[in-house]
Structure formats: C-alpha cells, structure tokens
N, C-alpha and C. Protein backbone atom coordinates (compact mmCIF):
# COMPACT_ATOMS: atom_id res chain seq x y z
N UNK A 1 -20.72 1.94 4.50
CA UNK A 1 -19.77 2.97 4.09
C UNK A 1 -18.49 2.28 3.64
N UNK A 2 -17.65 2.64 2.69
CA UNK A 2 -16.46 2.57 2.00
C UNK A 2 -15.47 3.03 2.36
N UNK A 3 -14.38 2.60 2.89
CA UNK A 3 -12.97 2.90 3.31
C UNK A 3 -11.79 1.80 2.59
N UNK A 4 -11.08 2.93 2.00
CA UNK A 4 -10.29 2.88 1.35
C UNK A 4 -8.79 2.62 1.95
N UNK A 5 -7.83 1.69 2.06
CA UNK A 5 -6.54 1.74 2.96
C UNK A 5 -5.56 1.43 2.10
N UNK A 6 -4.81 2.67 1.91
CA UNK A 6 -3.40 1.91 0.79
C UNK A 6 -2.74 1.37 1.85
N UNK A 7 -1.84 0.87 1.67
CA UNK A 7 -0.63 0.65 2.39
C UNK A 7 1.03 0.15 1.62
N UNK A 8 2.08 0.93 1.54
CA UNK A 8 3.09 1.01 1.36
C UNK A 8 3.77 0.67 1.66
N UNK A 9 5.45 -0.11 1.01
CA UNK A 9 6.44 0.29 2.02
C UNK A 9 7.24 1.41 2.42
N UNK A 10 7.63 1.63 3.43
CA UNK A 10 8.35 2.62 3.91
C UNK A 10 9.55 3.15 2.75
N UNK A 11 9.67 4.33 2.92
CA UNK A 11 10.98 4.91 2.06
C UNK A 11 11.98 4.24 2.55
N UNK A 12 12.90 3.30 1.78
CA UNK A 12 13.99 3.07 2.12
C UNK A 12 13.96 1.32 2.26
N UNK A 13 13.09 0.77 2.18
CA UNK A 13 12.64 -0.57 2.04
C UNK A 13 12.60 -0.99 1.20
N UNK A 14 13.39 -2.25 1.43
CA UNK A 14 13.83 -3.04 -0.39
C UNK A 14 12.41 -3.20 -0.82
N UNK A 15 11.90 -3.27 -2.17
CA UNK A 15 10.72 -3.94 -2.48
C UNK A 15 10.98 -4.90 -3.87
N UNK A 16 11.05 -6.03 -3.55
CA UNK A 16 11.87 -6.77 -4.58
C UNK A 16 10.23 -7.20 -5.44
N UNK A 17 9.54 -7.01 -5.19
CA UNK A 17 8.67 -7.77 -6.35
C UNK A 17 8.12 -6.31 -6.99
N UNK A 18 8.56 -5.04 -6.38
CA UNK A 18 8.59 -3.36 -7.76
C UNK A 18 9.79 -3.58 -8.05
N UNK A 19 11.00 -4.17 -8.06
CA UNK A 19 11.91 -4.52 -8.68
C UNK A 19 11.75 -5.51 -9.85
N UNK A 20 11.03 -6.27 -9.79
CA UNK A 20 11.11 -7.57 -10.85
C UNK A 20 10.11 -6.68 -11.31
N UNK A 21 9.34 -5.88 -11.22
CA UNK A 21 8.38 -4.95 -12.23
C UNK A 21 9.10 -4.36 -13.23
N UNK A 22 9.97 -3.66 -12.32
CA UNK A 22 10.66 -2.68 -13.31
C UNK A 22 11.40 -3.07 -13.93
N UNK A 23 12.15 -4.01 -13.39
CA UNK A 23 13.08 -5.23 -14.66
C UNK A 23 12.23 -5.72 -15.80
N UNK A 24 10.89 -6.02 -15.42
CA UNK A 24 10.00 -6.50 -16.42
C UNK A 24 9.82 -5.75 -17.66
N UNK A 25 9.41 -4.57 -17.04
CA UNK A 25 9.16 -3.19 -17.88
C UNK A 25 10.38 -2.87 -18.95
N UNK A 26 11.46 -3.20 -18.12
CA UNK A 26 12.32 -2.88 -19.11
C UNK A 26 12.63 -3.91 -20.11
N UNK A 27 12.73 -5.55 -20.02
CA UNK A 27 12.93 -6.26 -20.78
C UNK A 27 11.70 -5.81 -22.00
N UNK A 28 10.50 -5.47 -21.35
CA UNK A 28 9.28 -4.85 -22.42
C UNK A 28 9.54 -4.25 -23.40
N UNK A 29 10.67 -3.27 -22.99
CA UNK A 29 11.07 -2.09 -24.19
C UNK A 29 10.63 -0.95 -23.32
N UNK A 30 9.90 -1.35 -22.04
CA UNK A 30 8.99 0.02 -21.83
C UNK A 30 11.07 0.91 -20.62
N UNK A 31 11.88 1.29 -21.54
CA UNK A 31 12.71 1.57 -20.53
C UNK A 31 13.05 3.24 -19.73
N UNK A 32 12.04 3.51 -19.88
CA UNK A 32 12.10 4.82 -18.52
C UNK A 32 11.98 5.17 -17.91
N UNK A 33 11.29 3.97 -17.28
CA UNK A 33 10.83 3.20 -15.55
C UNK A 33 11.92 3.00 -15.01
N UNK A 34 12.24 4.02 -13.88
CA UNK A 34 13.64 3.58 -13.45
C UNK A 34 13.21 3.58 -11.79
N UNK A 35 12.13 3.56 -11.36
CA UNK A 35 11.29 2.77 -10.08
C UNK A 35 10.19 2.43 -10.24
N UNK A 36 10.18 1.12 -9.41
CA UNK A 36 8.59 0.70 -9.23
C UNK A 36 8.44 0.24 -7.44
N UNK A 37 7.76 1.01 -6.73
CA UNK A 37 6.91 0.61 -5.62
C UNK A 37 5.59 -0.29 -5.55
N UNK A 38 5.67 -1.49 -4.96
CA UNK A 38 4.31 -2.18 -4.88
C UNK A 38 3.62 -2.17 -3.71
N UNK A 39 2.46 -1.60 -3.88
CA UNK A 39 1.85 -1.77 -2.53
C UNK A 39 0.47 -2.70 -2.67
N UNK A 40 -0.73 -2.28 -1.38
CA UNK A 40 -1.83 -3.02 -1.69
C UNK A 40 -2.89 -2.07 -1.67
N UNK A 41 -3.89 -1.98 -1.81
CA UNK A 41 -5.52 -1.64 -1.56
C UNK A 41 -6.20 -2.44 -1.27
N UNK A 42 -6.69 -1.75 0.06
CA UNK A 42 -7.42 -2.84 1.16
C UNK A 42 -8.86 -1.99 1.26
N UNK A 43 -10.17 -2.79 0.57
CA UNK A 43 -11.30 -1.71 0.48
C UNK A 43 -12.46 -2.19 1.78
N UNK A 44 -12.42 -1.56 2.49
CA UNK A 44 -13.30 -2.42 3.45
C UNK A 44 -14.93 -1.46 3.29
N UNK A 45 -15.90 -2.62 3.82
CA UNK A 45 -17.17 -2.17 4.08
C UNK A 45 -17.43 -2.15 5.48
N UNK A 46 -17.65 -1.02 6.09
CA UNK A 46 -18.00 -0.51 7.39
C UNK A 46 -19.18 0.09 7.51
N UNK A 47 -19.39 -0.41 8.88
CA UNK A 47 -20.86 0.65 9.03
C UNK A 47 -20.70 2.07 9.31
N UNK A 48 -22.29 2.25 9.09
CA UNK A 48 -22.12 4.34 8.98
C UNK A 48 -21.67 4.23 10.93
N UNK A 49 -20.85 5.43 10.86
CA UNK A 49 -20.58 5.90 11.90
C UNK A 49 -19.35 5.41 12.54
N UNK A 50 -18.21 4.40 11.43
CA UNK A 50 -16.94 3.85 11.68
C UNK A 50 -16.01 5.08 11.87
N UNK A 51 -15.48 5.42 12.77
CA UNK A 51 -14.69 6.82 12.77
C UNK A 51 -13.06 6.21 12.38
N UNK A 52 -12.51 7.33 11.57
CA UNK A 52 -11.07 6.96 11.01
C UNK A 52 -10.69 6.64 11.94
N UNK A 53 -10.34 6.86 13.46
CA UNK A 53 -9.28 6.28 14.60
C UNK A 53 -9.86 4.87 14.68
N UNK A 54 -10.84 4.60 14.48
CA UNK A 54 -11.16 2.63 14.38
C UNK A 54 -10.68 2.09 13.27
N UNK A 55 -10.49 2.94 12.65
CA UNK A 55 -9.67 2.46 10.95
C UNK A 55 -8.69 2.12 11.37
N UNK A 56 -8.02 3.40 11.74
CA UNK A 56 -6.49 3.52 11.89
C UNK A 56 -6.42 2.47 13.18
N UNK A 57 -7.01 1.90 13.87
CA UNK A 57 -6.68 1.07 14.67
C UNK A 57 -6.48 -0.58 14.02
N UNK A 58 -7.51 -0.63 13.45
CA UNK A 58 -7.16 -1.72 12.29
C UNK A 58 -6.23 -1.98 11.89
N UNK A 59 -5.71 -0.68 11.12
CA UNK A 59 -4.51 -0.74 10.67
C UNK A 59 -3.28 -0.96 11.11
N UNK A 60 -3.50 -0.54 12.39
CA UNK A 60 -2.01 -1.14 13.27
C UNK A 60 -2.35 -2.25 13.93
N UNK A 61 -3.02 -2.70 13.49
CA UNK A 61 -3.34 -4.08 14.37
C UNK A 61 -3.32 -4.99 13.57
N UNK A 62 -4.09 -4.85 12.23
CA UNK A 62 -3.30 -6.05 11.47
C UNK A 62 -3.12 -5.77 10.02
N UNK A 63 -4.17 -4.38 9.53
CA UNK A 63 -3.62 -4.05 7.89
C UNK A 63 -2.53 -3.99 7.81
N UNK A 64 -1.64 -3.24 8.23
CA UNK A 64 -0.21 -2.63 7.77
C UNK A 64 0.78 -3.09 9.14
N UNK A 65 1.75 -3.20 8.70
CA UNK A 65 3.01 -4.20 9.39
C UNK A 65 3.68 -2.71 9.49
N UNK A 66 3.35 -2.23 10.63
CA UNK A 66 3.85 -0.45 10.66
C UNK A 66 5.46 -0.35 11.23
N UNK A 67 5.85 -1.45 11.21
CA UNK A 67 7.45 -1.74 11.16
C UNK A 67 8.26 -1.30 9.76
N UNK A 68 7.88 -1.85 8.75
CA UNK A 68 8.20 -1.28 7.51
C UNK A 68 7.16 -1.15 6.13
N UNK A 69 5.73 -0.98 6.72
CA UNK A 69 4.91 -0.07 5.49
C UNK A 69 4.43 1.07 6.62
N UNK A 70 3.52 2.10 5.71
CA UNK A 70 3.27 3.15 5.71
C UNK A 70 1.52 2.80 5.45
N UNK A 71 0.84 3.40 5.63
CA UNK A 71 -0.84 3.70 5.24
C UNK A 71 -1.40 4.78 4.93
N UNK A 72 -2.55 4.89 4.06
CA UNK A 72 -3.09 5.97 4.45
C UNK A 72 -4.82 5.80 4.05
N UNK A 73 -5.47 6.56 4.76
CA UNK A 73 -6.78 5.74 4.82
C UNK A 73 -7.71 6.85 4.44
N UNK A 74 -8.48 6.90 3.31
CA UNK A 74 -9.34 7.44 2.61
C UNK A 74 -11.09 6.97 2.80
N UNK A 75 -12.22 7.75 3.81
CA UNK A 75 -12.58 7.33 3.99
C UNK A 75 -14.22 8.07 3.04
C-alpha cells in the first residue's frame, strides 16, 4: 500500500530556499510570485493493514521535525 506524507513548514517560518525561488522567478520575468513555500513528499510503501496512527507515528518520530513543519498524510 501507498502513503503519501507532505510535510511543510509551519506558518510563520522563514523558508529561505522558497525565497531564493521566488527571487528566481522573478529575475525569470515570471513576476507575480510574490510567495514561495518549499516543502517535501515523502512516498512510502507499507504493508496492507498500516493504520494512519503508525504513519502519524513515523512522522513524529522522524518524517517531520514537528517543532517547525507541519504534515499531512494521505493514505
């Protein structure tokens, strides 16, 4: 089975490399990008019968740094 884990940073958390994006974007010409957030996608293969709270345990254990990102897990 397929599980899907974004993970974000938190609202309010510098994210300097969606910054050098959006600086990028704009040196591009592309200028009406006036944010960029970077996160990751983390696709894992689990066996049938992985229940989201073993996900979500994962996830606070070592996917997501739940100090300053966010997750959310699509399973």
């Amino acid at each position: 089975m397929k599980v899907q884990v974004t993970v974000m940073l938190k609202d309010g958390v510098l994210d300097p490399q969606g910054e050098a994006v959006r600086h990028a974007l704009g040196a591009l010409g592309f200028d009406g990008v006036s944010g960029v957030r970077q996160g990751k996608l983390i696709e894992l293969d689990v066996a049938d019968g992985t229940t989201e709270d073993q996900v979500r345990e994962m996830c606070e254990k070592l996917l997501a740094n739940t100090v300053i990102e966010s997750y959310r897990i699509d399973m």
